[in-house]
C-alpha atoms as a PDB file:
ATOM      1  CA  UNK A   1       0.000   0.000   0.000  1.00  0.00           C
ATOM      2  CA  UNK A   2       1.438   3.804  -0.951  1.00  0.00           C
ATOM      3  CA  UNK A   3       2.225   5.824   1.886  1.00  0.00           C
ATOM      4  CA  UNK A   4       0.780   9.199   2.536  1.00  0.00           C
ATOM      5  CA  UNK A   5       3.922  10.934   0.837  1.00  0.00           C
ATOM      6  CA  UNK A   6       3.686   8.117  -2.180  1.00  0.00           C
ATOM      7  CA  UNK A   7      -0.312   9.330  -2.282  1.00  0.00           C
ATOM      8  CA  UNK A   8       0.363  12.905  -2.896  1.00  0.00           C
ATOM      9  CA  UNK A   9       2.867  12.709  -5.422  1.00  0.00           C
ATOM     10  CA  UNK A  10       0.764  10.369  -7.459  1.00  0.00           C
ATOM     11  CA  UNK A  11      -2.382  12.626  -7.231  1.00  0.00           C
ATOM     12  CA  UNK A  12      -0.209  15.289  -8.242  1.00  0.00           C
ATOM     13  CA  UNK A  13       1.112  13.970 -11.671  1.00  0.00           C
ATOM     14  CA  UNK A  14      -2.173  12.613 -11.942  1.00  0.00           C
ATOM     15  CA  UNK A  15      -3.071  16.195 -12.182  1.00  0.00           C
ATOM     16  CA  UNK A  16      -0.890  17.348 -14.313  1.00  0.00           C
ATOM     17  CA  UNK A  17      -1.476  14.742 -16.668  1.00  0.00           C
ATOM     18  CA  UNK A  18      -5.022  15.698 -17.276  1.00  0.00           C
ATOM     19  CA  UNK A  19      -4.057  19.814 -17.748  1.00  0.00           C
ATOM     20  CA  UNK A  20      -0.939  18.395 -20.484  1.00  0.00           C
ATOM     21  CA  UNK A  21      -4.167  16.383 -21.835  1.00  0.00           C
ATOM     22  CA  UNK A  22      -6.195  19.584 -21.885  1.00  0.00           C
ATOM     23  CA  UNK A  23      -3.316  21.563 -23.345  1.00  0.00           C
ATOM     24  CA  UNK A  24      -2.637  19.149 -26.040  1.00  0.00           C
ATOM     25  CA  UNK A  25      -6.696  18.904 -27.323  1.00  0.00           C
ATOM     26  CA  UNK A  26      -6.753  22.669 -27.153  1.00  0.00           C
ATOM     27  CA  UNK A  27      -3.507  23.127 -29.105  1.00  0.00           C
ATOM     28  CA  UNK A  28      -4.952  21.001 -31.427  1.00  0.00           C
ATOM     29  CA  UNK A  29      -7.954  22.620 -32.008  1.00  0.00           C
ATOM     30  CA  UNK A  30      -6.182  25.959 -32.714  1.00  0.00           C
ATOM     31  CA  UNK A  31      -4.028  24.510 -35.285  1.00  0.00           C
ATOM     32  CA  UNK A  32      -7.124  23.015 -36.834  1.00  0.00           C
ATOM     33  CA  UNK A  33      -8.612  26.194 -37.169  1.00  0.00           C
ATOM     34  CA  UNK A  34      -5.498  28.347 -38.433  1.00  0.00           C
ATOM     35  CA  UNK A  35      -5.474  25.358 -41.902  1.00  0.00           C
ATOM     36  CA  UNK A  36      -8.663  26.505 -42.455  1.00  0.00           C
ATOM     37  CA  UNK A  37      -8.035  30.004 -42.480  1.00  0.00           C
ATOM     38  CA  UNK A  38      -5.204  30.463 -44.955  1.00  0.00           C
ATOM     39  CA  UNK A  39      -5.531  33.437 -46.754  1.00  0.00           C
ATOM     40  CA  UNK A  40      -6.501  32.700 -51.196  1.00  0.00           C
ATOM     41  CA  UNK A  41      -3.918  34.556 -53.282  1.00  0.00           C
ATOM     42  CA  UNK A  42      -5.751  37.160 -54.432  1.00  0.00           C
ATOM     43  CA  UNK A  43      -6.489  37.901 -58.784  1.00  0.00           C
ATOM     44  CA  UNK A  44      -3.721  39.822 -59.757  1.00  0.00           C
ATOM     45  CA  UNK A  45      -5.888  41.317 -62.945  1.00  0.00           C
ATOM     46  CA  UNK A  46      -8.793  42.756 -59.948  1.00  0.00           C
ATOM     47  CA  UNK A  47      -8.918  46.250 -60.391  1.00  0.00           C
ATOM     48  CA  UNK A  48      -5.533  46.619 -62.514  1.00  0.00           C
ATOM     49  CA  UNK A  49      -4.333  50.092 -63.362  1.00  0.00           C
ATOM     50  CA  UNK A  50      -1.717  51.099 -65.165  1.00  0.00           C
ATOM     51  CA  UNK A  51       1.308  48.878 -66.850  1.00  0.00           C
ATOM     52  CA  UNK A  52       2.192  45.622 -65.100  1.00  0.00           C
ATOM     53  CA  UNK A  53       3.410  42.355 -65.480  1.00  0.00           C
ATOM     54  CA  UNK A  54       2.382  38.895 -63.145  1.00  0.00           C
ATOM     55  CA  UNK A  55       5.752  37.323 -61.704  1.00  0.00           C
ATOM     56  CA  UNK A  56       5.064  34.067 -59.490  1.00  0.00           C
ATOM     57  CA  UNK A  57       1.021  35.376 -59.260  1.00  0.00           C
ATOM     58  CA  UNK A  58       2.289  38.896 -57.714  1.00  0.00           C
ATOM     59  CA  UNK A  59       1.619  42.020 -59.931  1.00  0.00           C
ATOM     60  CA  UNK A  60       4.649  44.135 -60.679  1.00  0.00           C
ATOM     61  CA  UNK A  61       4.998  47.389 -61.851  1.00  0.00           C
ATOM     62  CA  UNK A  62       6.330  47.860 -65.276  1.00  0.00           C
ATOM     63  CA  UNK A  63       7.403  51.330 -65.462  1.00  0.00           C
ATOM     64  CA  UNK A  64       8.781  53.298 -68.470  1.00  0.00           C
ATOM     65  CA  UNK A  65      10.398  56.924 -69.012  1.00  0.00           C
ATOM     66  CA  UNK A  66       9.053  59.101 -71.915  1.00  0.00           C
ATOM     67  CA  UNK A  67      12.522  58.337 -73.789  1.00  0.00           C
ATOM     68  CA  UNK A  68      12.035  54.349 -73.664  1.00  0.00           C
ATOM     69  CA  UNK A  69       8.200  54.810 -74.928  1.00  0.00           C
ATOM     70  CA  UNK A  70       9.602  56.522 -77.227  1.00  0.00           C
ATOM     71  CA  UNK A  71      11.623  54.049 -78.623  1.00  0.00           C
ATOM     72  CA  UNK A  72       8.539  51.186 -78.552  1.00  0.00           C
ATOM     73  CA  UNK A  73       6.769  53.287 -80.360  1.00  0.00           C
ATOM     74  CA  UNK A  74       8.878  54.229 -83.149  1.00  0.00           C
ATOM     75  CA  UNK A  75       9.910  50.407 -83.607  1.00  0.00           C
ATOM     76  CA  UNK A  76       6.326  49.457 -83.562  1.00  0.00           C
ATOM     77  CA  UNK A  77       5.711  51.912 -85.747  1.00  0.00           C
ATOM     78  CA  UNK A  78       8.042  50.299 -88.665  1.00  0.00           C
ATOM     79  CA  UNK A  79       7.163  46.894 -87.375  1.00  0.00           C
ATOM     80  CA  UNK A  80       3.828  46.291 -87.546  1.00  0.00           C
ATOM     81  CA  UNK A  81       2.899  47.185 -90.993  1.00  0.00           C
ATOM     82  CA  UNK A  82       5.569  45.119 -92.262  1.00  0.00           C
ATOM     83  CA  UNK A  83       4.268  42.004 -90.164  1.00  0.00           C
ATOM     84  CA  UNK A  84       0.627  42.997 -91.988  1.00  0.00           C
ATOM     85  CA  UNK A  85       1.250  44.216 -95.144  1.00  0.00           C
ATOM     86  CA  UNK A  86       3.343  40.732 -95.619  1.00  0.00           C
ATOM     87  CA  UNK A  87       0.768  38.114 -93.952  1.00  0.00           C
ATOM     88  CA  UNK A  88       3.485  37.467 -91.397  1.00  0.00           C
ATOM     89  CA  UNK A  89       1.799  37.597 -87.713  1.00  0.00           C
ATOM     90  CA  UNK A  90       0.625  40.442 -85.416  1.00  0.00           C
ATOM     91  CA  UNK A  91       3.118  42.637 -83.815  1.00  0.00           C
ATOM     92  CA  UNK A  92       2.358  44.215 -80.132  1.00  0.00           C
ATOM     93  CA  UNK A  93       3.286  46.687 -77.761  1.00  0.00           C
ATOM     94  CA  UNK A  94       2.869  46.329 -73.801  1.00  0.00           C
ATOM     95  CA  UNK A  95       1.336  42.871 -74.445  1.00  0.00           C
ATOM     96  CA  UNK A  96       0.627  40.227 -72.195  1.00  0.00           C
ATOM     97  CA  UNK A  97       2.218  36.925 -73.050  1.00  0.00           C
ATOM     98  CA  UNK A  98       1.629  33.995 -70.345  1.00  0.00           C
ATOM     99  CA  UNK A  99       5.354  32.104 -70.730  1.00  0.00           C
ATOM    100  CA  UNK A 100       5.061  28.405 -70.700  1.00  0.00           C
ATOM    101  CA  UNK A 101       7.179  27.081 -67.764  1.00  0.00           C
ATOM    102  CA  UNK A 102       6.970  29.696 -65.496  1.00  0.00           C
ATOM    103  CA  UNK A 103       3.229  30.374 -66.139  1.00  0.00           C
ATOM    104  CA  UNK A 104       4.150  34.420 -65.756  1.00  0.00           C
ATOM    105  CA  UNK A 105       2.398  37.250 -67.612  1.00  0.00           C
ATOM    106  CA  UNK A 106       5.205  39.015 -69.139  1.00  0.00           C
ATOM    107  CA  UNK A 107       4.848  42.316 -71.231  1.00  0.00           C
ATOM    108  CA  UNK A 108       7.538  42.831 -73.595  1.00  0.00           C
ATOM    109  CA  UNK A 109       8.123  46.068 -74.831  1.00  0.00           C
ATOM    110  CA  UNK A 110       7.463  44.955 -78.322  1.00  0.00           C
ATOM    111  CA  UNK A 111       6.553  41.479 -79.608  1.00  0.00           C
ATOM    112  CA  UNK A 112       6.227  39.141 -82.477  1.00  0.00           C
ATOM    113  CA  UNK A 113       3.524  36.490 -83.027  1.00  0.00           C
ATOM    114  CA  UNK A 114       4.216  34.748 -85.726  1.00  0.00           C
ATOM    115  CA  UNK A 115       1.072  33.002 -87.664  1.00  0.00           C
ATOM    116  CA  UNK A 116       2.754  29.685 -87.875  1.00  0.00           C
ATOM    117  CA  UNK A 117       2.734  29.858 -84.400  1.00  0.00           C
ATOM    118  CA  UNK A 118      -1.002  31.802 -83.712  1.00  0.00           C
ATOM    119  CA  UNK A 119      -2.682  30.984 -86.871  1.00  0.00           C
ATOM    120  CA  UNK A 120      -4.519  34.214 -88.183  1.00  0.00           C
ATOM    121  CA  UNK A 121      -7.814  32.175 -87.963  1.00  0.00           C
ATOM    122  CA  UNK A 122      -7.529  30.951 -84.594  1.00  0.00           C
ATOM    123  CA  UNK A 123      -8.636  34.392 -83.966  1.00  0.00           C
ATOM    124  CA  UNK A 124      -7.499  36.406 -80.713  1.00  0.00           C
ATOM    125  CA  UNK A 125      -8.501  35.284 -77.009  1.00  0.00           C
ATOM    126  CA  UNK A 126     -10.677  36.338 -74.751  1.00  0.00           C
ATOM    127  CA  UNK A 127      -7.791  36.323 -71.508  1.00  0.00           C
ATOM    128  CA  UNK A 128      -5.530  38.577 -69.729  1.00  0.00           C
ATOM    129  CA  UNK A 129      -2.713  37.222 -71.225  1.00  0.00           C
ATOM    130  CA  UNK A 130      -1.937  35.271 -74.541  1.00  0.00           C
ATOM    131  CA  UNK A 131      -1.056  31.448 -73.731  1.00  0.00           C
ATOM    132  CA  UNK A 132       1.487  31.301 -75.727  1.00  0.00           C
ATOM    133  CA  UNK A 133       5.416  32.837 -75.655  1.00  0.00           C
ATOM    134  CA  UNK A 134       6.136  35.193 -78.644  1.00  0.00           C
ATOM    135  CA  UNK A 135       8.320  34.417 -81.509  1.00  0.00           C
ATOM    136  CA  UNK A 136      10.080  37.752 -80.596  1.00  0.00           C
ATOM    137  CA  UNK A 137      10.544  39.643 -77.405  1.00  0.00           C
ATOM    138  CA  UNK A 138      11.721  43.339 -77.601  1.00  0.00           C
ATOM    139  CA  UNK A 139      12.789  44.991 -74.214  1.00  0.00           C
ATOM    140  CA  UNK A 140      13.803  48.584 -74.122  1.00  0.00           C
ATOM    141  CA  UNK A 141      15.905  49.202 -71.127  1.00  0.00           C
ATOM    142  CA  UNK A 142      16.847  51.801 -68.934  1.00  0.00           C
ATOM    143  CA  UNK A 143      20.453  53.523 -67.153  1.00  0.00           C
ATOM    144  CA  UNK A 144      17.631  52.288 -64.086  1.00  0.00           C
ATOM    145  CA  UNK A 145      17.159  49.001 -64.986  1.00  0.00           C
ATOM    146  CA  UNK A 146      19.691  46.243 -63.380  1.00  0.00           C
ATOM    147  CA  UNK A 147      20.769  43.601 -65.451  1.00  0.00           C
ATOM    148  CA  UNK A 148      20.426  40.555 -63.544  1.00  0.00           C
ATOM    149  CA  UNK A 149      16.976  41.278 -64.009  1.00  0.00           C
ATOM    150  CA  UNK A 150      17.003  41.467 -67.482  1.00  0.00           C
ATOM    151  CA  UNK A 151      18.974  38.230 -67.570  1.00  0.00           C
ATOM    152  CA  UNK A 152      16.360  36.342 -65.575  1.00  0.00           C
ATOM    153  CA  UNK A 153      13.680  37.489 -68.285  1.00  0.00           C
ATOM    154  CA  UNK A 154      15.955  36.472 -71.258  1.00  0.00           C
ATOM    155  CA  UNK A 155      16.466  32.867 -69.275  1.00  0.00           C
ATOM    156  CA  UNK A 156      12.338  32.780 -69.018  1.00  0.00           C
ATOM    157  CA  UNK A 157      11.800  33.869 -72.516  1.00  0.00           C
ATOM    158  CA  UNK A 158      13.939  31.259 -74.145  1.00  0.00           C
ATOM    159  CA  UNK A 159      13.292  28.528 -71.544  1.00  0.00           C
ATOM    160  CA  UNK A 160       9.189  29.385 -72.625  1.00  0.00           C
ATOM    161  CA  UNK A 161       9.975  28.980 -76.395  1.00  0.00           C
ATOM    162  CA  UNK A 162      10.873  32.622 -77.520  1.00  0.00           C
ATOM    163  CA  UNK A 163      13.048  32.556 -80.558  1.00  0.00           C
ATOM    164  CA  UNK A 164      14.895  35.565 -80.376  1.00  0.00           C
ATOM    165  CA  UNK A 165      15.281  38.876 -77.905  1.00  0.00           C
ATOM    166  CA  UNK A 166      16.214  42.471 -78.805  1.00  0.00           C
ATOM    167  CA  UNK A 167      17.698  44.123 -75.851  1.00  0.00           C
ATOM    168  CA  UNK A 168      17.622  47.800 -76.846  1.00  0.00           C
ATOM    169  CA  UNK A 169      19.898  49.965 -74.348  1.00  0.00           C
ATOM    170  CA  UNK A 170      17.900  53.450 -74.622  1.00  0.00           C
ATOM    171  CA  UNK A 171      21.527  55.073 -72.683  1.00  0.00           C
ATOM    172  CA  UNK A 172      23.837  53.341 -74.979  1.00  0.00           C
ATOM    173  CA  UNK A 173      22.242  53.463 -78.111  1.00  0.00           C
ATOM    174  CA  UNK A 174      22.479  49.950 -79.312  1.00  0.00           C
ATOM    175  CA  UNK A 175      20.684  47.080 -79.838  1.00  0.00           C
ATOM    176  CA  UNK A 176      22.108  43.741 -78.526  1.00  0.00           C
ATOM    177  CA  UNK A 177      20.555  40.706 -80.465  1.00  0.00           C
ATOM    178  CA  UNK A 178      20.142  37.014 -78.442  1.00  0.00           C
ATOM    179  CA  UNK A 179      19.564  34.235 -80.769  1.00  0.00           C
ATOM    180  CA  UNK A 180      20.288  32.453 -77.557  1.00  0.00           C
ATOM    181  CA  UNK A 181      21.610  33.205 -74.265  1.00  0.00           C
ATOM    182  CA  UNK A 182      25.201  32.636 -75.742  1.00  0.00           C
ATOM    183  CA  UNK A 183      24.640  33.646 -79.213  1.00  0.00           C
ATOM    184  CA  UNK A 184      24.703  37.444 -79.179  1.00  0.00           C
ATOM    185  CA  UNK A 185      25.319  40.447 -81.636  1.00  0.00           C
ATOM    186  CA  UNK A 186      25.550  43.751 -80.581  1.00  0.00           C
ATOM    187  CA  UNK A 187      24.316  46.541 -82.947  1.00  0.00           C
ATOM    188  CA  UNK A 188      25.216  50.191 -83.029  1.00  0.00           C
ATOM    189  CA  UNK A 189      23.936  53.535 -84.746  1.00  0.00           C
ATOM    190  CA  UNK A 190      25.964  52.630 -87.654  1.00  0.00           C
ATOM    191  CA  UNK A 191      24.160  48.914 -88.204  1.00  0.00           C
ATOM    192  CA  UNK A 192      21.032  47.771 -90.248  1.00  0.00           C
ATOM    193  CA  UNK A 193      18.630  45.735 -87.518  1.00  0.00           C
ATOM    194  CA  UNK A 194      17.199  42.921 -89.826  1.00  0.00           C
ATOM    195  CA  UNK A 195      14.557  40.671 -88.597  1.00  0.00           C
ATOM    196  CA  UNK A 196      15.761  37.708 -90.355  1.00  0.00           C
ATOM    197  CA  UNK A 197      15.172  34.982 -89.703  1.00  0.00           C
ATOM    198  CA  UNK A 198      11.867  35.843 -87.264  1.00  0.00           C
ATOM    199  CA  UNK A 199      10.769  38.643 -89.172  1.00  0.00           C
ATOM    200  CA  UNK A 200      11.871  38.067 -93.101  1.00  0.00           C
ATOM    201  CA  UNK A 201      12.769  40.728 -94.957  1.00  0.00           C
ATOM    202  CA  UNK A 202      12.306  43.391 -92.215  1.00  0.00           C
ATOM    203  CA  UNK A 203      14.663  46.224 -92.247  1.00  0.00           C
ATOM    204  CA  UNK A 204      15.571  49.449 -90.218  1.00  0.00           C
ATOM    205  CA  UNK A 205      18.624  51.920 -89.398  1.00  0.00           C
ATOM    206  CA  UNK A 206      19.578  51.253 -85.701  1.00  0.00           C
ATOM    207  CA  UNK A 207      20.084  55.508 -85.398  1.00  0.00           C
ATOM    208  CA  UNK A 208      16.055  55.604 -86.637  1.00  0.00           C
ATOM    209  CA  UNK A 209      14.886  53.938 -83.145  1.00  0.00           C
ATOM    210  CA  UNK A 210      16.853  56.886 -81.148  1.00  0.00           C
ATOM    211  CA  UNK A 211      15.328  59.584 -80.581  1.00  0.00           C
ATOM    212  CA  UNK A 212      16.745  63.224 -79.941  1.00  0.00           C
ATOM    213  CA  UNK A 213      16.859  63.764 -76.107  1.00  0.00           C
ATOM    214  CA  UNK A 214      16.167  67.147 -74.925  1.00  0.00           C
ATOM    215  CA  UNK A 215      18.860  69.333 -74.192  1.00  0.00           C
ATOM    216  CA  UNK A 216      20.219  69.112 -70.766  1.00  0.00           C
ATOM    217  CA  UNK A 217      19.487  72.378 -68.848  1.00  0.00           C
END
C-alpha cells in the first residue's frame, strides 16, 4: 500500500497529466482552425491600373520613361505594318504573353507572333494574357534598370519557347541581339537591324529607333 507521501505525489502527476491532456486537445484545435483560415492569393488582374506584369502570381509594376516609350513606339511603328502588309503575324506593344514554364504574364516592350505559331484564324482570345510565348521579345531598357533582371527574363523567354530577344539599351544606343543566351550580336547607330530569320525581310537603321533627347538644362 502507498504511503501518505507516495499518495500525494501520485495525485499530483495525476493532475498534471489531465491539464498536459487539456493543453494538447486545445492546441490542437487551434491549429485546426489556423489550416482553415489560410488566406486565397488574391487575382492579380482585380482592379488593374496602369502597366504591369504577373511574376510568381504577384503584380509588378512595369514602369517606363518618356525616352524608352519613345523608342517602342517608333519600332512598332516600322514593325507592324511590315508584319501585316506581308501576312506574317501580329506585332504588339505592352502585351501580355503567359510564358510556358513559369506560367508568368510578361509584357515585352514589343513582340512578335508569328502566324505559324497563332494561326490568323484561330482568332485572338478572350484572356488577360496570350497562352502562348512570342516568336520575338523586344525589351527597351533603362540607365535604371539592373541587369540581372534582365537576364532572368531572357532565361524565361527562351526557356518558354521565344526565338529571339532584342535588348535595346535606350543610354547606350544599341541594340544587342540574343539568338540564344550565348549567341549574341551587338548593334550600333551605324548597323542595319534585320529581322531575319523571325521577321523576313524586315529592315531598319539602328540611329532611326533613337530619338533626340532634350537638351540638358
Amino acid at each position: 500500500m502507498a504511503s501518505g507521501t507516495e499518495r500525494e505525489r501520485l495525485r499530483a502527476a495525476a493532475g498534471e497529466g489531465r491539464v498536459l491532456n487539456r493543453c494538447s486537445q486545445h492546441k490542437g484545435s487551434t491549429m485546426s482552425t489556423a489550416s482553415l483560415s489560410v488566406p486565397t492569393r488574391l487575382d492579380p488582374y482585380a482592379d488593374a491600373d496602369g502597366q504591369f506584369e504577373v511574376v510568381n502570381g504577384v503584380r509588378v509594376e512595369k514602369a517606363m520613361s518618356v525616352f524608352e516609350q519613345t523608342i517602342a513606339t517608333l519600332l512598332i511603328g516600322r514593325l507592324e505594318p511590315f508584319c501585316r502588309e506581308n501576312g506574317l503575324g501580329r506585332a504588339f506593344v505592352e502585351t501580355a504573353f503567359r510564358i510556358p514554364g513559369s506560367g508568368n504574364d510578361r509584357k515585352p516592350d514589343v513582340a512578335f507572333l508569328s502566324f505559324q505559331r497563332w494561326p490568323a484564324a484561330r482568332g485572338t482570345p478572350r484572356t488577360n494574357a496570350w497562352p502562348i510565348a512570342p516568336d520575338l521579345a523586344v525589351e527597351v531598357i533603362s540607365p535604371t534598370d539592373k541587369w540581372f533582371d534582365v537576364y532572368d527574363k531572357l532565361r524565361e523567354y527562351f526557356a518558354g519557347g521565344v526565338r529571339q530577344v532584342w535588348v535595346i539599351g535606350s543610354n547606350l544606343e544599341q541594340v544587342t541581339i540574343f539568338d540564344s543566351l550565348t549567341a549574341v550580336r551587338i548593334l550600333t547607330r551605324a548597323d542595319e537591324l534585320t529581322g531575319d530569320p523571325i521577321i523576313p525581310g524586315f529592315r531598319m537603321a539602328v540611329t532611326d529607333l533613337f530619338p533626340l533627347p532634350e537638351p540638358t538644362p
